[in-house]
Protein backbone atom coordinates (compact mmCIF):
# COMPACT_ATOMS: atom_id res chain seq x y z
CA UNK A 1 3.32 5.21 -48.82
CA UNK A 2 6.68 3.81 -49.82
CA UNK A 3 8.68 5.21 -52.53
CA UNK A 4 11.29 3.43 -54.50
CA UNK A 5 14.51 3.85 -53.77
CA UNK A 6 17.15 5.91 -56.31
CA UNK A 7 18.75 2.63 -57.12
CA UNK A 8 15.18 0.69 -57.66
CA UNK A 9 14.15 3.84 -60.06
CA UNK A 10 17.75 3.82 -62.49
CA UNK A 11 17.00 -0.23 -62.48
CA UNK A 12 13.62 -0.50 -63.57
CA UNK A 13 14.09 2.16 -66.22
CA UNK A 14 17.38 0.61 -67.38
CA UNK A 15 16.20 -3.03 -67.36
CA UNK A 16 12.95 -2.08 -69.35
CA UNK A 17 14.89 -0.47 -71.82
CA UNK A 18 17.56 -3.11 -72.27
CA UNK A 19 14.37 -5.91 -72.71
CA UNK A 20 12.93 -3.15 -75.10
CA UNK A 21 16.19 -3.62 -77.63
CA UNK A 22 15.76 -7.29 -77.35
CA UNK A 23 12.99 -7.26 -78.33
CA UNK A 24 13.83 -5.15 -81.23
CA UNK A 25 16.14 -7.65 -82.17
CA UNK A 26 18.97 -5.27 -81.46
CA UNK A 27 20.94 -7.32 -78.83
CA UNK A 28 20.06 -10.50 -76.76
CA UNK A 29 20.09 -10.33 -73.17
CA UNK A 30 22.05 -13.36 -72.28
CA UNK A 31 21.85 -13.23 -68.05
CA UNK A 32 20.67 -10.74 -65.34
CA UNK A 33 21.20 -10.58 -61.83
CA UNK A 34 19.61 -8.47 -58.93
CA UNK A 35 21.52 -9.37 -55.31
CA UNK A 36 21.25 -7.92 -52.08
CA UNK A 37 24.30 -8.28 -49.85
CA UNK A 38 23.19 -9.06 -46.53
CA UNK A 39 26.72 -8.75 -44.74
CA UNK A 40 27.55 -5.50 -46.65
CA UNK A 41 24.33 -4.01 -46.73
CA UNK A 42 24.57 -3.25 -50.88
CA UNK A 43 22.75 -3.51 -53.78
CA UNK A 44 23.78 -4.86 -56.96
CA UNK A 45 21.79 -5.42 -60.42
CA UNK A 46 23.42 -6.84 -63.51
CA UNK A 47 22.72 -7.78 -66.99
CA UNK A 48 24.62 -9.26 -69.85
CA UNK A 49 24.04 -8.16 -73.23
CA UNK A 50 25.72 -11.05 -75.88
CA UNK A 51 25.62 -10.85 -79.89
CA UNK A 52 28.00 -13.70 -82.25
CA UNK A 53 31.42 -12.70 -80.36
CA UNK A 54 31.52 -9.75 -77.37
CA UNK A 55 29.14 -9.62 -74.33
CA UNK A 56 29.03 -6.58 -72.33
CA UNK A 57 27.93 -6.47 -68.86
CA UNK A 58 26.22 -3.43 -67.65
CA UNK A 59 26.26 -2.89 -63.05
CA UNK A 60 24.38 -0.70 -61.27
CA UNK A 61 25.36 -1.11 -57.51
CA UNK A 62 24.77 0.87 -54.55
CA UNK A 63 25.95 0.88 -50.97
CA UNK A 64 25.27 0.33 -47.20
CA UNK A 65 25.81 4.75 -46.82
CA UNK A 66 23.14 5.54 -49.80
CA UNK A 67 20.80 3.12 -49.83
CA UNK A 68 20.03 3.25 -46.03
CA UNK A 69 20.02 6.31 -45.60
CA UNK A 70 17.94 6.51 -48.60
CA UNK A 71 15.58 4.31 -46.36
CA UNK A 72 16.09 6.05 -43.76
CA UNK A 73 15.49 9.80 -45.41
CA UNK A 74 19.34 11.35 -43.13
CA UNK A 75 19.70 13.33 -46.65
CA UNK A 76 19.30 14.28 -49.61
CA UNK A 77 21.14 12.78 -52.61
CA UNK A 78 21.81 8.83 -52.52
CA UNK A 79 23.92 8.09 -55.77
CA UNK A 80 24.58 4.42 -57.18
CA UNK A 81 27.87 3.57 -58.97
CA UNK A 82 27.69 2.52 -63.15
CA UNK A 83 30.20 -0.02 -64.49
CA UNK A 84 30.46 -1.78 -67.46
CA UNK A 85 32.61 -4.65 -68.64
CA UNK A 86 32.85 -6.38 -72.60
CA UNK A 87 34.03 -9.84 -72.65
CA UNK A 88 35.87 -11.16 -75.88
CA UNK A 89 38.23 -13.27 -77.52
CA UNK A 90 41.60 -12.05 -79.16
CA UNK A 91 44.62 -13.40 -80.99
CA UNK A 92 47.48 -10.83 -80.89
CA UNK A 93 47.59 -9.40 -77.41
CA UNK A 94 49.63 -5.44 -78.46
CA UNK A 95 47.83 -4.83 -81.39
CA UNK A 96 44.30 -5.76 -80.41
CA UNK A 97 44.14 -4.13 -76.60
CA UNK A 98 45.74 -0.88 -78.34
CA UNK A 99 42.96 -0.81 -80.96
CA UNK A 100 40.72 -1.75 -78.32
CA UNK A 101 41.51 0.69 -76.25
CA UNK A 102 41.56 3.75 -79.14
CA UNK A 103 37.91 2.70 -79.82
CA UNK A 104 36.40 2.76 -76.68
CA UNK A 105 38.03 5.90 -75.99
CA UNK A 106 36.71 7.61 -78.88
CA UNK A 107 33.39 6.22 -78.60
CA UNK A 108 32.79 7.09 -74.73
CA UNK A 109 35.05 9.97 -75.12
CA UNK A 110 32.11 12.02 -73.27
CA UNK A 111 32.05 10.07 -70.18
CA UNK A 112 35.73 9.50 -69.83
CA UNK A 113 35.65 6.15 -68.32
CA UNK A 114 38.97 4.71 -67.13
CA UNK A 115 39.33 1.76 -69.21
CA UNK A 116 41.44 -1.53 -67.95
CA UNK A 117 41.95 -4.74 -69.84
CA UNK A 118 43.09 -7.65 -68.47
CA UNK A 119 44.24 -10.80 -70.74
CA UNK A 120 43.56 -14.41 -69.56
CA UNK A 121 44.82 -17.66 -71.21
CA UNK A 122 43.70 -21.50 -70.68
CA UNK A 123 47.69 -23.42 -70.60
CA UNK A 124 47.98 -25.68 -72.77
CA UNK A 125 45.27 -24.62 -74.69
CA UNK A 126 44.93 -26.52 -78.22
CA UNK A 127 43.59 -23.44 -80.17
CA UNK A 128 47.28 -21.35 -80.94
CA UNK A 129 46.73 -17.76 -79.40
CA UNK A 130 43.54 -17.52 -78.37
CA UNK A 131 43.11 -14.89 -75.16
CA UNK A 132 40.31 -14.05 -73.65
CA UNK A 133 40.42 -9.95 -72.96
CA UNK A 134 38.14 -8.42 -70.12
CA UNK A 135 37.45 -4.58 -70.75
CA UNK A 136 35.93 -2.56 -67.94
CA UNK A 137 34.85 0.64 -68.04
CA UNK A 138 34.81 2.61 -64.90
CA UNK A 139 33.13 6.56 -64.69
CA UNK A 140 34.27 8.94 -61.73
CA UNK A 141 31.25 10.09 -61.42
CA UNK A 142 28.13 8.75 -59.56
CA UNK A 143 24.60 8.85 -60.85
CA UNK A 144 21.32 9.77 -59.75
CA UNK A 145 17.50 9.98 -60.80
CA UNK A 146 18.83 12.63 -63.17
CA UNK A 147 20.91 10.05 -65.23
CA UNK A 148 17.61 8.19 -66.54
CA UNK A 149 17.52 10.52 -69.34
CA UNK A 150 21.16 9.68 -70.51
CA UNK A 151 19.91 6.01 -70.53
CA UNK A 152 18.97 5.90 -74.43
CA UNK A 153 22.57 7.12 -75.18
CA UNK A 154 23.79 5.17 -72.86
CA UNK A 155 22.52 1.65 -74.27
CA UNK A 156 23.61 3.67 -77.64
CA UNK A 157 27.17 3.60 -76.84
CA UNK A 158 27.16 0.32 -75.82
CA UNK A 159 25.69 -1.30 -78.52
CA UNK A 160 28.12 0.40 -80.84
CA UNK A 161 30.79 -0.74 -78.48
CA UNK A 162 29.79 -3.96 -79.44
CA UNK A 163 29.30 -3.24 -82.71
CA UNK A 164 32.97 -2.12 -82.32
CA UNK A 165 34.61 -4.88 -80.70
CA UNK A 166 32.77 -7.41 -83.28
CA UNK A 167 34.15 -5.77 -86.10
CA UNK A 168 37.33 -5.83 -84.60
CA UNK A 169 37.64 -10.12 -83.84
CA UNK A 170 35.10 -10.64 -86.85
């Protein structure tokens, strides 16, 4: 019999409780995406989370090394990577990414993500100061079958993330 793969086990589990806050009404899933990379051999699911102002993207990826030998059974732990990103709009580039920045790093202070933002513009834009900031959150450490129960406060964190970053451009 076949048995799903780390990777297929973390995605089910973290999809079904993403749709389970939408449906609560807590936060609207806005796009998902499950790819398989033929030429690299990965794995890579996505889905983006969107209230008035902030989205927040949520990856779960794995690679050609786990997830074949997964398949394959050559060992015996087969980790997937976790990255998150928050998409929003901002109007004074030194004070916003600094408050940004504080705030995630006291809300995820447990994980210690490293946290980059990077600041995009449209020239000759007719809205005055309007940049687009792109916060990812990146953990050194993989995770495994064992991380479904930090799921709950995972989706936790990253709704008051959100929560966070709305208050902040609201």
């Amino acid at each position: 019999m076949f048995d799903p793969t780390v990777f297929d086990n973390l995605k089910v589990v973290l999809e079904g409780a993403i749709y389970d806050l939408d449906l609560k009404g807590q936060t609207q899933i806005i796009d998902r995406s499950d790819l398989v990379d033929l030429a690299k051999l990965t794995r890579t699911y996505s889905i983006a989370l969107g209230n008035k102002h902030v989205e927040g993207l949520i990856e779960l990826s794995t690679d050609a090394e786990n997830w074949s030998g997964e398949i394959l059974e050559t060992g015996t732990d087969y980790p997937c990577h976790l990255f998150l990103q928050f998409y929003l709009r901002i109007n004074d580039i030194d004070r916003d990414c600094a408050t940004i920045k504080f705030r995630i790093s006291q809300i995820w202070r447990a994980y210690k993500p490293k946290i980059e933002q990077q600041i995009t513009f449209v020239y000759n834009n007719t809205e005055p100061s309007i940049f687009h900031d792109q916060i990812s959150l990146t953990f050194n450490e993989t995770v495994n079958e064992s991380f479904i129960a930090e799921i709950p406060q995972l989706l936790h964190l990253i709704l008051e993330t959100m929560t966070a970053l709305e208050d902040l451009v609201s």
